[in-house]
C-alpha atoms as a PDB file:
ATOM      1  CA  UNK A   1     192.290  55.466 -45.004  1.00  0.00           C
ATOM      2  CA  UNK A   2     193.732  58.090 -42.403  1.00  0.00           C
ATOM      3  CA  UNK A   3     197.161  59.209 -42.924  1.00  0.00           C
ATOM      4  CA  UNK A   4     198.065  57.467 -39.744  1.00  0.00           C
ATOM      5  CA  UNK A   5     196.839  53.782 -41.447  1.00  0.00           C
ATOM      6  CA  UNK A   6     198.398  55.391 -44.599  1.00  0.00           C
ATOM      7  CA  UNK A   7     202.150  55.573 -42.832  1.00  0.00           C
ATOM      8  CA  UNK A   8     201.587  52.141 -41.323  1.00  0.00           C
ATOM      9  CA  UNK A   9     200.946  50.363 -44.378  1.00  0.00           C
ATOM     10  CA  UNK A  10     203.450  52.179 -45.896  1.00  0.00           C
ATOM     11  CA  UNK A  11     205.883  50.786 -43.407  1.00  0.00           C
ATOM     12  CA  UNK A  12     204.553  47.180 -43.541  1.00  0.00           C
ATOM     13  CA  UNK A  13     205.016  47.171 -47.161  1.00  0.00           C
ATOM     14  CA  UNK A  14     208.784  48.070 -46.841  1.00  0.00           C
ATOM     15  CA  UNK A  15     209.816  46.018 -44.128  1.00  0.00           C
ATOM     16  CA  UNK A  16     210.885  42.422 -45.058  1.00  0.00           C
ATOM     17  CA  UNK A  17     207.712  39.195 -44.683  1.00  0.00           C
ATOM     18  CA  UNK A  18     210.168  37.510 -41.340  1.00  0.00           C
ATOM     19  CA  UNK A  19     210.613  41.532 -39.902  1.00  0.00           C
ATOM     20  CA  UNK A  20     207.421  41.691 -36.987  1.00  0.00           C
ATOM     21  CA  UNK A  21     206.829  45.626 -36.448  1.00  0.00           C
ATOM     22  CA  UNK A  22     206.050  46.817 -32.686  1.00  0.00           C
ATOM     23  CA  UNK A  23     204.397  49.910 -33.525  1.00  0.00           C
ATOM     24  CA  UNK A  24     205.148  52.306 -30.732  1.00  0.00           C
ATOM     25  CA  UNK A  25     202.345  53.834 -29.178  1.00  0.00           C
ATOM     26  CA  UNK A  26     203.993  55.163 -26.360  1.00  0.00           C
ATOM     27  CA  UNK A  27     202.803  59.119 -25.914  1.00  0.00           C
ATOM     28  CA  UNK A  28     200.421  58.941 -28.232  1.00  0.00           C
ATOM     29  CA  UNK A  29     196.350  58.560 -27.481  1.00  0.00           C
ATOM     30  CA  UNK A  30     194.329  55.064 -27.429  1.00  0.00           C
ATOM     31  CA  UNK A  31     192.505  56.599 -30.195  1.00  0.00           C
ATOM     32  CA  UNK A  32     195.852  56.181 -32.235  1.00  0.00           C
ATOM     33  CA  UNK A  33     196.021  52.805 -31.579  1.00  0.00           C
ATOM     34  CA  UNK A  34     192.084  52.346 -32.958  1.00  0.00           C
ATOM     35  CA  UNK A  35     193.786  53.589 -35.914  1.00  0.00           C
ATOM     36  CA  UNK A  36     195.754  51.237 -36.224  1.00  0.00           C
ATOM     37  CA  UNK A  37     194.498  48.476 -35.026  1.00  0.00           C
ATOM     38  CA  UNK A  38     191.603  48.834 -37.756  1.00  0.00           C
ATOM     39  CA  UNK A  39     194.517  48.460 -40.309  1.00  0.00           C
ATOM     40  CA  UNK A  40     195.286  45.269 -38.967  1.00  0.00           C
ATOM     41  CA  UNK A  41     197.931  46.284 -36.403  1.00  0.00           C
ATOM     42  CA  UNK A  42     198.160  43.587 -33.459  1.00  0.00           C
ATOM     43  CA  UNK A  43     201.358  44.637 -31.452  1.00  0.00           C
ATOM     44  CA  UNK A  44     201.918  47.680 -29.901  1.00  0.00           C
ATOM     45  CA  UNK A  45     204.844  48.556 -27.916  1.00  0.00           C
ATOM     46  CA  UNK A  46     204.685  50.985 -24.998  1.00  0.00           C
ATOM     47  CA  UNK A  47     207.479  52.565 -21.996  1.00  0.00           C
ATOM     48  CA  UNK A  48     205.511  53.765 -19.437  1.00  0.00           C
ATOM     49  CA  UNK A  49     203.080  51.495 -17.240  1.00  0.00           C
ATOM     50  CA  UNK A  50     201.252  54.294 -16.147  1.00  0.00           C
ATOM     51  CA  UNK A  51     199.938  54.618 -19.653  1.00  0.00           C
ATOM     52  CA  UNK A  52     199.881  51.024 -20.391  1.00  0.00           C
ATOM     53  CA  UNK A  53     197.749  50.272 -18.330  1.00  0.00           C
ATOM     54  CA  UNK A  54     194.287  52.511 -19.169  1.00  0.00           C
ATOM     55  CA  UNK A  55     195.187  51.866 -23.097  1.00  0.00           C
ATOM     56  CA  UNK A  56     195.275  47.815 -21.795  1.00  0.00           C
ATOM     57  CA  UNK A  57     191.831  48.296 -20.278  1.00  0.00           C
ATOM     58  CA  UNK A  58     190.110  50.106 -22.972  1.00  0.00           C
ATOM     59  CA  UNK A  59     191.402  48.689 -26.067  1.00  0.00           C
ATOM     60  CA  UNK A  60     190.956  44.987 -27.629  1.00  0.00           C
ATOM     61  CA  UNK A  61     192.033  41.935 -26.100  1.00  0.00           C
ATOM     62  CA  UNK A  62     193.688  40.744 -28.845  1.00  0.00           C
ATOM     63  CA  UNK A  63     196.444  43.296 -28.669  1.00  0.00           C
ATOM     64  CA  UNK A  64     199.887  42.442 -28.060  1.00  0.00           C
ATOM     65  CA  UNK A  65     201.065  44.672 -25.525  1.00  0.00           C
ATOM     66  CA  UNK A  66     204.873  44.976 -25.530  1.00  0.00           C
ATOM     67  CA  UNK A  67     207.070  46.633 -22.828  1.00  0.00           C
ATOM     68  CA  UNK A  68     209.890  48.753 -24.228  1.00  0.00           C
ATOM     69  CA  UNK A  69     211.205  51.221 -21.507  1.00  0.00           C
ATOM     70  CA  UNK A  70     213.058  50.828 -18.635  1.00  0.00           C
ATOM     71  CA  UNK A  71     211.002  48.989 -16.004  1.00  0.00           C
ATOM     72  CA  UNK A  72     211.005  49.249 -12.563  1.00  0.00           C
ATOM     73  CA  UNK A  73     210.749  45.895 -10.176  1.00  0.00           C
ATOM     74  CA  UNK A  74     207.931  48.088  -8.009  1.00  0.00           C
ATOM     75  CA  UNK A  75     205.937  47.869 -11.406  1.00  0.00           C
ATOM     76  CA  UNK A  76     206.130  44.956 -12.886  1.00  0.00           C
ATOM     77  CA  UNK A  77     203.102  43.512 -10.912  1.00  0.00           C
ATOM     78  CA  UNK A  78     201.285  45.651 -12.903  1.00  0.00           C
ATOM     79  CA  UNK A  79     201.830  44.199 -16.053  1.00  0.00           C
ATOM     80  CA  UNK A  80     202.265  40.517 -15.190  1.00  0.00           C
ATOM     81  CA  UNK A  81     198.663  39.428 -15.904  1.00  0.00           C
ATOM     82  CA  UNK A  82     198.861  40.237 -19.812  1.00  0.00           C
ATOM     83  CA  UNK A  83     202.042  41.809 -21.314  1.00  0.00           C
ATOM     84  CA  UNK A  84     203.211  39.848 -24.211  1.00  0.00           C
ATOM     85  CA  UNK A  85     206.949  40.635 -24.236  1.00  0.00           C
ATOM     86  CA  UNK A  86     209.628  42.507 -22.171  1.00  0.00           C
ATOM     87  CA  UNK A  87     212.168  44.026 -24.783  1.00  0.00           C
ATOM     88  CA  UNK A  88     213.526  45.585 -21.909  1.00  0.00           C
ATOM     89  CA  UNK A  89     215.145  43.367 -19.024  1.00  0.00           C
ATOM     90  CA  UNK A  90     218.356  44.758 -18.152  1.00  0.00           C
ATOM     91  CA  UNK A  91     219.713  42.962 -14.693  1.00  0.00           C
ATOM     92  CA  UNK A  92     219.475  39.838 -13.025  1.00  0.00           C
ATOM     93  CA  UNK A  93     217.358  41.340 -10.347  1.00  0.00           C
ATOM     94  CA  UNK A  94     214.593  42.435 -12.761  1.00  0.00           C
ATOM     95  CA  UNK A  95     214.465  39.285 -14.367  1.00  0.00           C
ATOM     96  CA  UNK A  96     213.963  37.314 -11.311  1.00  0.00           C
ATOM     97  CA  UNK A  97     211.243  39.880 -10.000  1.00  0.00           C
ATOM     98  CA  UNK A  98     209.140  39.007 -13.351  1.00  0.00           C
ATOM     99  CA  UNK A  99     209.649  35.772 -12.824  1.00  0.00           C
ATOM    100  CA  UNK A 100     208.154  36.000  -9.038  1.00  0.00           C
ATOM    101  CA  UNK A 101     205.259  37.867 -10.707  1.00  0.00           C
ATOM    102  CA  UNK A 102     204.669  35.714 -13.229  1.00  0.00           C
ATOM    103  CA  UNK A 103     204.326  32.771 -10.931  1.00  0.00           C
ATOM    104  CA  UNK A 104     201.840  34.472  -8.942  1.00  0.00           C
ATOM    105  CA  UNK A 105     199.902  35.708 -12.338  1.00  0.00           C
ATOM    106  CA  UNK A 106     200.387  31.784 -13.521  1.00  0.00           C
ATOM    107  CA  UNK A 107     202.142  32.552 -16.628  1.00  0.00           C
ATOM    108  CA  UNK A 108     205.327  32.188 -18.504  1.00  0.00           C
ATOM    109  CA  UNK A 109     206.523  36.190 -19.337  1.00  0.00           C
ATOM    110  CA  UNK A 110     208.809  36.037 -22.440  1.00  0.00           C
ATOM    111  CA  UNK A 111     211.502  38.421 -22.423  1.00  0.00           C
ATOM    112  CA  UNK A 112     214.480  39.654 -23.736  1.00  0.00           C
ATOM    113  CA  UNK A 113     217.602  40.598 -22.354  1.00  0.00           C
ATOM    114  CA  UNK A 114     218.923  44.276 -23.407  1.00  0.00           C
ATOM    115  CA  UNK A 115     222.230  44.895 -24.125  1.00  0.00           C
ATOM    116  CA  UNK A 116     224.044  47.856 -23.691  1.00  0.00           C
ATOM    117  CA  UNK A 117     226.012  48.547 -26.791  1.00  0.00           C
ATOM    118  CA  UNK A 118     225.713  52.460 -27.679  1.00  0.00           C
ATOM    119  CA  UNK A 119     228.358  54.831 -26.861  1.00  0.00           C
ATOM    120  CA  UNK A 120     225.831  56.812 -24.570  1.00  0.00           C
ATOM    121  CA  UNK A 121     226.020  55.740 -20.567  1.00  0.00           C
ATOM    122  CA  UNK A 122     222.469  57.481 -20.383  1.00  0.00           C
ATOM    123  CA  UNK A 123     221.194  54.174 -22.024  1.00  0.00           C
ATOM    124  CA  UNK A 124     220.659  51.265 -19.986  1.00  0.00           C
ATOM    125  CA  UNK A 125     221.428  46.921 -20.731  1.00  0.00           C
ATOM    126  CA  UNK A 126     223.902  44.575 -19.676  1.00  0.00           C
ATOM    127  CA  UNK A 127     227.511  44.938 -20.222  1.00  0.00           C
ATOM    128  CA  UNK A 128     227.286  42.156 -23.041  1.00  0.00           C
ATOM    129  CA  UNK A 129     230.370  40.142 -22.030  1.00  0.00           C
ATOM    130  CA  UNK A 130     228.878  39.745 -18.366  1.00  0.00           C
ATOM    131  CA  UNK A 131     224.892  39.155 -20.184  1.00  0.00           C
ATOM    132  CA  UNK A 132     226.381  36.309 -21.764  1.00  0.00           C
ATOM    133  CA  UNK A 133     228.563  34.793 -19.158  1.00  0.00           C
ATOM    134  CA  UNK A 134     225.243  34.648 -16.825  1.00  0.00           C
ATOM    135  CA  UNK A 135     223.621  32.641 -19.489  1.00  0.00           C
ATOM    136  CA  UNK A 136     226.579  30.703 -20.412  1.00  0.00           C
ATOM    137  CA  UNK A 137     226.122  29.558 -16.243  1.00  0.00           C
ATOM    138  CA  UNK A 138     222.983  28.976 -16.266  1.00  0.00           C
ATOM    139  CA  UNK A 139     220.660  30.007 -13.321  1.00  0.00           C
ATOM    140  CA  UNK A 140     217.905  31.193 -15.412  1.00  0.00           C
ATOM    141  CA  UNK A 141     216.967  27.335 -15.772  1.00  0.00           C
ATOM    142  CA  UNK A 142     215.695  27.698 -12.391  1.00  0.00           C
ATOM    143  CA  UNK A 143     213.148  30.672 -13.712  1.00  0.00           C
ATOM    144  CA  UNK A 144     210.378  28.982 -14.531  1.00  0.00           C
ATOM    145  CA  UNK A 145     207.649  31.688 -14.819  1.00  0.00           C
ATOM    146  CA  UNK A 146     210.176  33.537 -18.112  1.00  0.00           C
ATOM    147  CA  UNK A 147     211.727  32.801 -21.065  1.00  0.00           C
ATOM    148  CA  UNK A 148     213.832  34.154 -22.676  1.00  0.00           C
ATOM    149  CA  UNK A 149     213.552  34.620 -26.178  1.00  0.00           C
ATOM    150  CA  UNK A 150     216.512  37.019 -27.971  1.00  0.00           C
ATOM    151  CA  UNK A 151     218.296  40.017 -27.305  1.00  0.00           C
ATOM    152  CA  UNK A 152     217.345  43.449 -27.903  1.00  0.00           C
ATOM    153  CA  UNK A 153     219.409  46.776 -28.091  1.00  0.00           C
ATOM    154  CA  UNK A 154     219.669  50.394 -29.390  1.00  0.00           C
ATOM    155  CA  UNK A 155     222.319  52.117 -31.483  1.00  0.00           C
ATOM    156  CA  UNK A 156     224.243  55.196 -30.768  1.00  0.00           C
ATOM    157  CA  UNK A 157     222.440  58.179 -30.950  1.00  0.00           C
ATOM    158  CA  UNK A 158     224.607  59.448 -34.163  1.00  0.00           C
ATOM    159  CA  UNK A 159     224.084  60.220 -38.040  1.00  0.00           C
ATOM    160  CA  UNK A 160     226.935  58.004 -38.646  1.00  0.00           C
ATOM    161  CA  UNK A 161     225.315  54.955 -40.145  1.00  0.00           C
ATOM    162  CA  UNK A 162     228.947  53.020 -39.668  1.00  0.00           C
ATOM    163  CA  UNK A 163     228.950  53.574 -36.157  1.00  0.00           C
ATOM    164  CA  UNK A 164     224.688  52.478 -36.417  1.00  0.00           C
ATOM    165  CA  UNK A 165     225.881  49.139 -38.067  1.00  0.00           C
ATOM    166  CA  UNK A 166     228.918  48.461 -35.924  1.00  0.00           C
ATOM    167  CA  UNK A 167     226.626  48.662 -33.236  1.00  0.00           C
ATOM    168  CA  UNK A 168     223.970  46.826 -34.390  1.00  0.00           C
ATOM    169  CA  UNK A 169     226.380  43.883 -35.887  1.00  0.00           C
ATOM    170  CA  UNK A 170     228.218  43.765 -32.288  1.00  0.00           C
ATOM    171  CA  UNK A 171     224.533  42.873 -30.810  1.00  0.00           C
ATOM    172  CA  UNK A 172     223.893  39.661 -33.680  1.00  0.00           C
ATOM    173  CA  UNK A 173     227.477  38.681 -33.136  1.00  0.00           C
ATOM    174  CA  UNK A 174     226.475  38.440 -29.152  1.00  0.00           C
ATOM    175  CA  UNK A 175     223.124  36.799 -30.030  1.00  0.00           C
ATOM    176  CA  UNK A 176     225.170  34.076 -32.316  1.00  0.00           C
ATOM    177  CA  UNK A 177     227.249  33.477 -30.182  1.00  0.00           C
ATOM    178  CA  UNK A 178     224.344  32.577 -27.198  1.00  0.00           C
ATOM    179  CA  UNK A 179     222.225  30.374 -30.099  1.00  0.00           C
ATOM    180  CA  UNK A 180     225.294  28.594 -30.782  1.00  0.00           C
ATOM    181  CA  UNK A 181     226.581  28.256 -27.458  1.00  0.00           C
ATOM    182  CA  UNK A 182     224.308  28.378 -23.871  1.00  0.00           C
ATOM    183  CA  UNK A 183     220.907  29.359 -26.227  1.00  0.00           C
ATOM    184  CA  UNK A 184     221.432  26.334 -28.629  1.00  0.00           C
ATOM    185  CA  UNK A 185     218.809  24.161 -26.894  1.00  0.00           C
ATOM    186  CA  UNK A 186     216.163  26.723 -26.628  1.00  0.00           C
ATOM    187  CA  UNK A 187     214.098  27.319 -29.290  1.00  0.00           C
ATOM    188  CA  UNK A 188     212.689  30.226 -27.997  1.00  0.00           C
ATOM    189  CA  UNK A 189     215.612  32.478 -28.633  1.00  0.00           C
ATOM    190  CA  UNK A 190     215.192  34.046 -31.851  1.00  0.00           C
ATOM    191  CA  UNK A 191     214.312  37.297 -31.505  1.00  0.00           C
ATOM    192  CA  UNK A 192     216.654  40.169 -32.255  1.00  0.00           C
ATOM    193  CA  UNK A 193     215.036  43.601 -31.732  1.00  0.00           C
ATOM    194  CA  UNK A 194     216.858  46.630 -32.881  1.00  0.00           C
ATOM    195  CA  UNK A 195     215.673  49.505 -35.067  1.00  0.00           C
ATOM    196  CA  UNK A 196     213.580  52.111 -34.802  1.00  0.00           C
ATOM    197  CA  UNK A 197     212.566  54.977 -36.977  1.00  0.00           C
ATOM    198  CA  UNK A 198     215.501  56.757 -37.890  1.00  0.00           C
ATOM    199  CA  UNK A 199     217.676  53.020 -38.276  1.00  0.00           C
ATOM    200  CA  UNK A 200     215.375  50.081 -38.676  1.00  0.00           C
ATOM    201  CA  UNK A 201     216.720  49.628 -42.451  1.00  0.00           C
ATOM    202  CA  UNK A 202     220.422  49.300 -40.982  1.00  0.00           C
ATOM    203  CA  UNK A 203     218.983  46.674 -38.277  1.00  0.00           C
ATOM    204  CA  UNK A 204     217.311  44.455 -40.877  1.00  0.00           C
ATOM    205  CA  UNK A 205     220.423  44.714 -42.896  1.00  0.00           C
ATOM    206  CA  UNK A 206     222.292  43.868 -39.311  1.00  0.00           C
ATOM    207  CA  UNK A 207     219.998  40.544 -38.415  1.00  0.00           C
ATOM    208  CA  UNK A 208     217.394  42.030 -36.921  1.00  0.00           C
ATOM    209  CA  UNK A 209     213.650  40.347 -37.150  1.00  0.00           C
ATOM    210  CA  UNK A 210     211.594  42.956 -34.454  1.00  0.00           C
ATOM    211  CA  UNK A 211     211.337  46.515 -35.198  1.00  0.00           C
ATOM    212  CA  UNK A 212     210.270  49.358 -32.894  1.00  0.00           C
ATOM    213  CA  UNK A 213     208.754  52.216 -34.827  1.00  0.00           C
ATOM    214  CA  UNK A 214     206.732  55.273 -33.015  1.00  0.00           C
ATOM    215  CA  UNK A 215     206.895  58.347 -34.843  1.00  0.00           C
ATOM    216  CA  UNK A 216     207.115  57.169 -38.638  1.00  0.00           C
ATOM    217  CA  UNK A 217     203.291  55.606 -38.087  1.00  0.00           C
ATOM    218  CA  UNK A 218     202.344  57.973 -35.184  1.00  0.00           C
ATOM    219  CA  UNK A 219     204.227  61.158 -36.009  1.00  0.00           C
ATOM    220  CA  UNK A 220     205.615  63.113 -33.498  1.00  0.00           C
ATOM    221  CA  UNK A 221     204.802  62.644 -29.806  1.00  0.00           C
ATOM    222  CA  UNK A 222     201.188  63.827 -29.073  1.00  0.00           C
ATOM    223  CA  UNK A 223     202.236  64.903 -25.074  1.00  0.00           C
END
């Protein structure tokens, strides 16, 4: 076992049986992903489709390509044909531009809608208030080439774990509030991704069941 497949395990044995782990290959060589793939590892989460798309083409089939950066609508033709999830749909516009590209791909594109609830204004989501009044009204019933399946957010860029969990808390009171409210007749939403490396232990805690975790499988960025 390489140390690589040794971290990964390592990290599947401490995350919770209903916690899915995107392992974040993002900067890091296809050869990493053989790694880990021969441990078992299925989904892989990358930010960048320039580098999605060789590792797509050379690697198995069976992966399950997620998309966790900030996409542009000039892109997302791109990825269309195969991605598996979206973590990172930020504005209407966006969301309606996968949903043109899935229709011409003849799919259904699951995404996620991601809030904005750190203290930085470098990161990028939906104010939450005005994410959840556009579901609460209902035009994405007329999207029929998405769906939308759960929220998905990062904390403030802090050591203090109380402001970590108030912002990770804030993003499963917005995603009970949808389930119970404009959400409650789709099945589909269920998926609340937040953590990563550094915080994925305060997510869990906080209601989350999707982890993104790069560099405590990978190590540090390889370029």
């Amino acid at each position: 076992m390489t140390n690589l497949q040794q971290r990964l395990r390592e990290t599947l044995d401490e995350l919770p049986k209903h916690v899915q782990l995107v392992a974040v290959s993002k900067f890091h060589p296809a050869e990493a992903v053989t790694e880990a793939y021969a441990e078992g590892q299925r989904v892989f989460g990358e930010s960048r489709v320039q580098e999605l798309l060789p590792k797509h083409d050379a690697l198995p089939g069976d992966i399950d390509w997620h998309f966790i950066g900030t996409l542009q609508r000039n892109k997302v033709k791109y990825i269309a044909p195969f991605v598996s999830l979206i973590h990172s749909v930020d504005n209407v516009a966006l969301l309606e531009e996968i949903n043109k590209q899935g229709r011409r791909a003849d799919r259904t594109i699951r995404c996620l809608l991601e809030l904005h609830i750190a203290q930085e204004e470098s990161k990028s989501g939906w104010e939450p208030e005005a994410c959840c009044q556009w579901l609460e009204q209902g035009a994405w019933h007329d999207m029929h080439n998405v769906q939308i399946c759960g929220l998905m957010c990062m904390a403030s860029h802090t050591d203090d774990e109380a402001r970590i969990r108030q912002d990770f808390r804030a993003a499963r009171q917005y995603f009970n509030r949808l389930k119970q409210g404009a959400m409650a007749d789709n099945p589909a939403f269920a998926i609340r991704s937040w953590g990563m490396s550094d915080d994925w232990r305060i997510a869990v805690e906080e209601g989350s069941n999707m982890v993104r975790i790069g560099t405590r499988i990978f190590g540090e960025r390889a370029y």
